[in-house]
C-alpha atoms as a PDB file:
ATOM      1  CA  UNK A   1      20.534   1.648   1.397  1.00  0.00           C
ATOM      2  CA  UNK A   2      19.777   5.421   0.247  1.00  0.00           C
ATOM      3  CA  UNK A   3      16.376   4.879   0.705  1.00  0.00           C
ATOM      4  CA  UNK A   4      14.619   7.029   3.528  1.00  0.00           C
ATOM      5  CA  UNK A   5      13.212   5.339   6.020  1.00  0.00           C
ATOM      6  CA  UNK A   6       9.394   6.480   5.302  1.00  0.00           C
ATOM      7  CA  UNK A   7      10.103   5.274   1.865  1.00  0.00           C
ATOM      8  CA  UNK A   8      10.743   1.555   2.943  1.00  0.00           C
ATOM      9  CA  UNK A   9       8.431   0.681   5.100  1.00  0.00           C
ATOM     10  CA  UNK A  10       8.630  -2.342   7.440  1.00  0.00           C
ATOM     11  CA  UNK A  11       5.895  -4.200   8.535  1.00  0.00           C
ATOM     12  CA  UNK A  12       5.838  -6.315  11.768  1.00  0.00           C
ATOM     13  CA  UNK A  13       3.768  -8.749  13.030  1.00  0.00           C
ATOM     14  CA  UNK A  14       3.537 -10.980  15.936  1.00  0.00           C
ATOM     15  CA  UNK A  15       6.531  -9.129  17.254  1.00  0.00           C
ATOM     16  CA  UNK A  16       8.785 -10.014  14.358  1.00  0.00           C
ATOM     17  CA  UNK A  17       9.805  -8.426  11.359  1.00  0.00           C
ATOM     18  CA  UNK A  18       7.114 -10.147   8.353  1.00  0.00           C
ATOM     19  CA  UNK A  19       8.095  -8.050   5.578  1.00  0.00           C
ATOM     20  CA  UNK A  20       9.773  -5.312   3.807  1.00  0.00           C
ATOM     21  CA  UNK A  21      10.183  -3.051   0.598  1.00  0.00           C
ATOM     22  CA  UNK A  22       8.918  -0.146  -1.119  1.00  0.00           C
ATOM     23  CA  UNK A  23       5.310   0.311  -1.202  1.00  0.00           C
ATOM     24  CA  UNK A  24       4.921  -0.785  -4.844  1.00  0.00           C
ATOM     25  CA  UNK A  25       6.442  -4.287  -3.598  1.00  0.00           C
ATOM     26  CA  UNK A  26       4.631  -4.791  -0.646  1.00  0.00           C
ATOM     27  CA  UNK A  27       1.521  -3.668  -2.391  1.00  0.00           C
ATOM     28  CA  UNK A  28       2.492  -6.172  -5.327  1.00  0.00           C
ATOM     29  CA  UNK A  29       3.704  -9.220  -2.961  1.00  0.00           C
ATOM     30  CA  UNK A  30      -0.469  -9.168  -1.340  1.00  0.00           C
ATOM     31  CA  UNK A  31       0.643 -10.044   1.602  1.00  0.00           C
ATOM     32  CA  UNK A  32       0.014  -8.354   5.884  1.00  0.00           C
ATOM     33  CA  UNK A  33       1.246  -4.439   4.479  1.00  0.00           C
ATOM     34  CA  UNK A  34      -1.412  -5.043   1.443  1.00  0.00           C
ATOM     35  CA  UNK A  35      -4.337  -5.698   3.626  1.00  0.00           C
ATOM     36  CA  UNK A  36      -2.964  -3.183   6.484  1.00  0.00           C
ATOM     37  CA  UNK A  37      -2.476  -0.475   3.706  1.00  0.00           C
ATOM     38  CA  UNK A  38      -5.942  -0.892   1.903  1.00  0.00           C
ATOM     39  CA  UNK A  39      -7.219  -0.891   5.529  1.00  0.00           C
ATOM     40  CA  UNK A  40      -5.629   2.282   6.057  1.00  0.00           C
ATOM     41  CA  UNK A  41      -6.003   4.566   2.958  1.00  0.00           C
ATOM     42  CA  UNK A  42      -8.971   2.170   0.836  1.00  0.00           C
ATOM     43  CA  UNK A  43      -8.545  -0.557  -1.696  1.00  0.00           C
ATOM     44  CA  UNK A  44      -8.535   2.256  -4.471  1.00  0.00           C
ATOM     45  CA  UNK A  45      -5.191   4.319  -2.658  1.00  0.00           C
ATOM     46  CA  UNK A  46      -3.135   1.302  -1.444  1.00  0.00           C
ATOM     47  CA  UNK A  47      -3.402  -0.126  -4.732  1.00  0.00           C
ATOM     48  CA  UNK A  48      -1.847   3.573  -6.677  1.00  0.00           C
ATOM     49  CA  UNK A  49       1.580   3.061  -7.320  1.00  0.00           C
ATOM     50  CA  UNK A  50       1.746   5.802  -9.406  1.00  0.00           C
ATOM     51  CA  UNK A  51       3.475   7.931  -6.504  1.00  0.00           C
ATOM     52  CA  UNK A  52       5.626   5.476  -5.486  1.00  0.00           C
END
């Protein structure tokens, strides 16, 4: 993969590994790093792909 790592984020729950992809397909799948990521930076930002 020559992704970097802060580019693919992983996202963990419950100590195991629940998901993982670039933002736009976490974002896009709605699932625990969409709700932690409009938590984080607002519905608005978590939802701009534009950068991604």
């Amino acid at each position: 993969m020559d992704s970097d790592p802060i580019d693919w984020p992983l996202c963990q729950g419950e100590c195991r590994l629940v998901e993982s992809g670039s933002h736009k397909e976490l974002v896009a799948a709605n699932g625990l790093y969409a709700r932690l990521a409009a938590l984080q930076f607002g519905q608005a930002a978590a939802l701009d792909t534009s950068a991604a």
